[in-house]
N, C-alpha and C. Protein backbone atom coordinates (compact mmCIF):
# COMPACT_ATOMS: atom_id res chain seq x y z
N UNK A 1 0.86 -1.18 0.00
CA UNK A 1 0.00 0.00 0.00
C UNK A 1 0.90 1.24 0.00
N UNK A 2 0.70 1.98 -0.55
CA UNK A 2 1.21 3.05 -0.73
C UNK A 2 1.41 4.56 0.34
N UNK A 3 1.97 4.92 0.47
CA UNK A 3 2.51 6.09 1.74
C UNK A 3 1.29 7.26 1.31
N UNK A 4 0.32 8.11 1.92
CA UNK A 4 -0.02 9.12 1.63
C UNK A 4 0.13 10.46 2.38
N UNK A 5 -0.27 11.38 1.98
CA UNK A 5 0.96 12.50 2.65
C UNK A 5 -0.17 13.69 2.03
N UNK A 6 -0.17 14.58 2.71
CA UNK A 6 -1.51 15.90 2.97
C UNK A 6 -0.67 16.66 2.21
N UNK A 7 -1.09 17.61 1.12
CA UNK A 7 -0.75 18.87 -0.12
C UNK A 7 -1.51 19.47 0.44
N UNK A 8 -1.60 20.93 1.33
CA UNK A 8 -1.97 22.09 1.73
C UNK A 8 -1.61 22.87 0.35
N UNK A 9 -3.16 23.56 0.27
CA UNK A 9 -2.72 25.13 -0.33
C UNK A 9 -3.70 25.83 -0.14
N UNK A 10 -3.34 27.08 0.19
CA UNK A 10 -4.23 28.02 0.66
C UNK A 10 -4.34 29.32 -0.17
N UNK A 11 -5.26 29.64 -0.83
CA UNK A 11 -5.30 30.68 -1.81
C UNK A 11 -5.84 31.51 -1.18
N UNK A 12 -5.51 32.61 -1.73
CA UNK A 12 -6.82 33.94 -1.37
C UNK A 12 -8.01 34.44 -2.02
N UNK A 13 -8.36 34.98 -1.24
CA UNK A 13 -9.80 35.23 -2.13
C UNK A 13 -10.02 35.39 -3.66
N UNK A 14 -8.83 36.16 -3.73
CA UNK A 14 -8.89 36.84 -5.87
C UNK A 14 -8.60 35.29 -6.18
N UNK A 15 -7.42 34.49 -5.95
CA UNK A 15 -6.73 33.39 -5.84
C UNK A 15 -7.80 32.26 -6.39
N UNK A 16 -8.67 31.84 -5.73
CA UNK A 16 -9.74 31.35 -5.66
C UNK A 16 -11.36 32.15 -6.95
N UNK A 17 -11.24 33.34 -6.68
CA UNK A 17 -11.74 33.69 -7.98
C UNK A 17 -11.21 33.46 -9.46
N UNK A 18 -9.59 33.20 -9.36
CA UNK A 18 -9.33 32.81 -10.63
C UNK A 18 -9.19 31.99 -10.72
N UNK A 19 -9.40 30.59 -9.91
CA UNK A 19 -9.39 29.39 -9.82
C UNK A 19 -11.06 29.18 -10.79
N UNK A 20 -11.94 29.76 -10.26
CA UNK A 20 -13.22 29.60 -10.60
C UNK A 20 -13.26 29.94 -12.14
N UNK A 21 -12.72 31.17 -12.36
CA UNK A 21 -12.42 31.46 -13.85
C UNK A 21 -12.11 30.75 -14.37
N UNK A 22 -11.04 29.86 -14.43
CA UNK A 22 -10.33 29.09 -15.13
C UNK A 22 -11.59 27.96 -15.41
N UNK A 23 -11.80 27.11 -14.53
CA UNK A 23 -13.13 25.87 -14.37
C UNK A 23 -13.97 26.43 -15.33
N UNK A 24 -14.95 27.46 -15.09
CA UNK A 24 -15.87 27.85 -15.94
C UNK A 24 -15.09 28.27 -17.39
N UNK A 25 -14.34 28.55 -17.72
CA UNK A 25 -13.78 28.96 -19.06
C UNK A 25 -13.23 27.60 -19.51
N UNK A 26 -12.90 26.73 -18.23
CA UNK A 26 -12.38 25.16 -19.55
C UNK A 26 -11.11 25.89 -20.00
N UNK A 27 -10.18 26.90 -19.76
CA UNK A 27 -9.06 27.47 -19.67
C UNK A 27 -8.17 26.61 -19.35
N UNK A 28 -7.57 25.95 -20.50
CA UNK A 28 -6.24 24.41 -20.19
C UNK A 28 -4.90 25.27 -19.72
N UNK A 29 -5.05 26.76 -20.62
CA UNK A 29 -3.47 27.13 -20.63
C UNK A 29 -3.39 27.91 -19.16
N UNK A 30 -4.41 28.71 -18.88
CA UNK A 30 -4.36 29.39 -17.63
C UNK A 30 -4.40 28.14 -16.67
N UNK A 31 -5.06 27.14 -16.29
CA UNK A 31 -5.07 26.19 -15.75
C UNK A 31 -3.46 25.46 -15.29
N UNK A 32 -2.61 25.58 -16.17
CA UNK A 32 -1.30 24.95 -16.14
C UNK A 32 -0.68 25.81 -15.35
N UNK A 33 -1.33 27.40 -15.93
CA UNK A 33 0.07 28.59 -15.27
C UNK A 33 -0.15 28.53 -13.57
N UNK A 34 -1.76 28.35 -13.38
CA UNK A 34 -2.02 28.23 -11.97
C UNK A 34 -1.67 27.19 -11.21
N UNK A 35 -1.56 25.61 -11.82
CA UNK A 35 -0.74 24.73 -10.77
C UNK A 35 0.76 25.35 -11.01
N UNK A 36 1.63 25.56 -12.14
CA UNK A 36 2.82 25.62 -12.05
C UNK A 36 3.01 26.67 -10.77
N UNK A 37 2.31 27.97 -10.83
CA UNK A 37 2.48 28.97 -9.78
C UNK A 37 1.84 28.79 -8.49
N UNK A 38 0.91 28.07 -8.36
CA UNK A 38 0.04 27.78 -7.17
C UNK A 38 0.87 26.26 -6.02
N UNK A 39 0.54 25.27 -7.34
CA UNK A 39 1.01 23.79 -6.49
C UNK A 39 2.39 23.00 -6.56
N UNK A 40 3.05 24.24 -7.56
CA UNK A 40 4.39 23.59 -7.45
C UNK A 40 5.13 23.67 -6.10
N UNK A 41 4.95 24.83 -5.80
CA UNK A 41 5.97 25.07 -3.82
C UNK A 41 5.61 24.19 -3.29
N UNK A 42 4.58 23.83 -3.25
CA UNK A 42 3.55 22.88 -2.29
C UNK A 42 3.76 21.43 -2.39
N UNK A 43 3.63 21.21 -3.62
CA UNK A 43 4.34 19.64 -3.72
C UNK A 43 5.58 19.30 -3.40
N UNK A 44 6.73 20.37 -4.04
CA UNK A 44 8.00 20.14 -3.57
C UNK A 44 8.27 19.95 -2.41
N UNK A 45 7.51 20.44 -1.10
CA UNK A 45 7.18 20.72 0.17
C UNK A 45 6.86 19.70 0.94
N UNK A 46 5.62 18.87 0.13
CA UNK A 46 5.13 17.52 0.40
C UNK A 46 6.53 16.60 0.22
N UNK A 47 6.97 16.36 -1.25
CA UNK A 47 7.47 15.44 -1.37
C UNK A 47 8.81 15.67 -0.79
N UNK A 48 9.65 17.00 0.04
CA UNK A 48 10.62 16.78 0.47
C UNK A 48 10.29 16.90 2.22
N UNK A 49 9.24 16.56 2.72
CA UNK A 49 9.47 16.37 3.83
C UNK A 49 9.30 14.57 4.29
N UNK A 50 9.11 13.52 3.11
CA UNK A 50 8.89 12.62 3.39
C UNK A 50 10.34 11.77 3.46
């Protein structure tokens, strides 16, 4: 079985409004720029504290 391990991210309000933007627009390219800028710290974070 496999190890699992908690990815925190906490956006802010606008943060989260352009999260919503993106979903409703089906926006692939904005979608990428927001994990690269949003969930990349965060994973690196995850995967180097294990």
């Amino acid at each position: 079985m496999s190890e699992k391990r908690t990815l925190l991210l906490t956006l802010s309000a606008g943060e989260l409004q352009e999260l919503q933007r993106i979903l409703l627009d089906e926006d692939a390219q904005a979608a990428l720029r927001f994990l690269q800028e949003h969930l990349r710290p965060a994973l690196h974070r995850a995967l180097d504290s294990g």
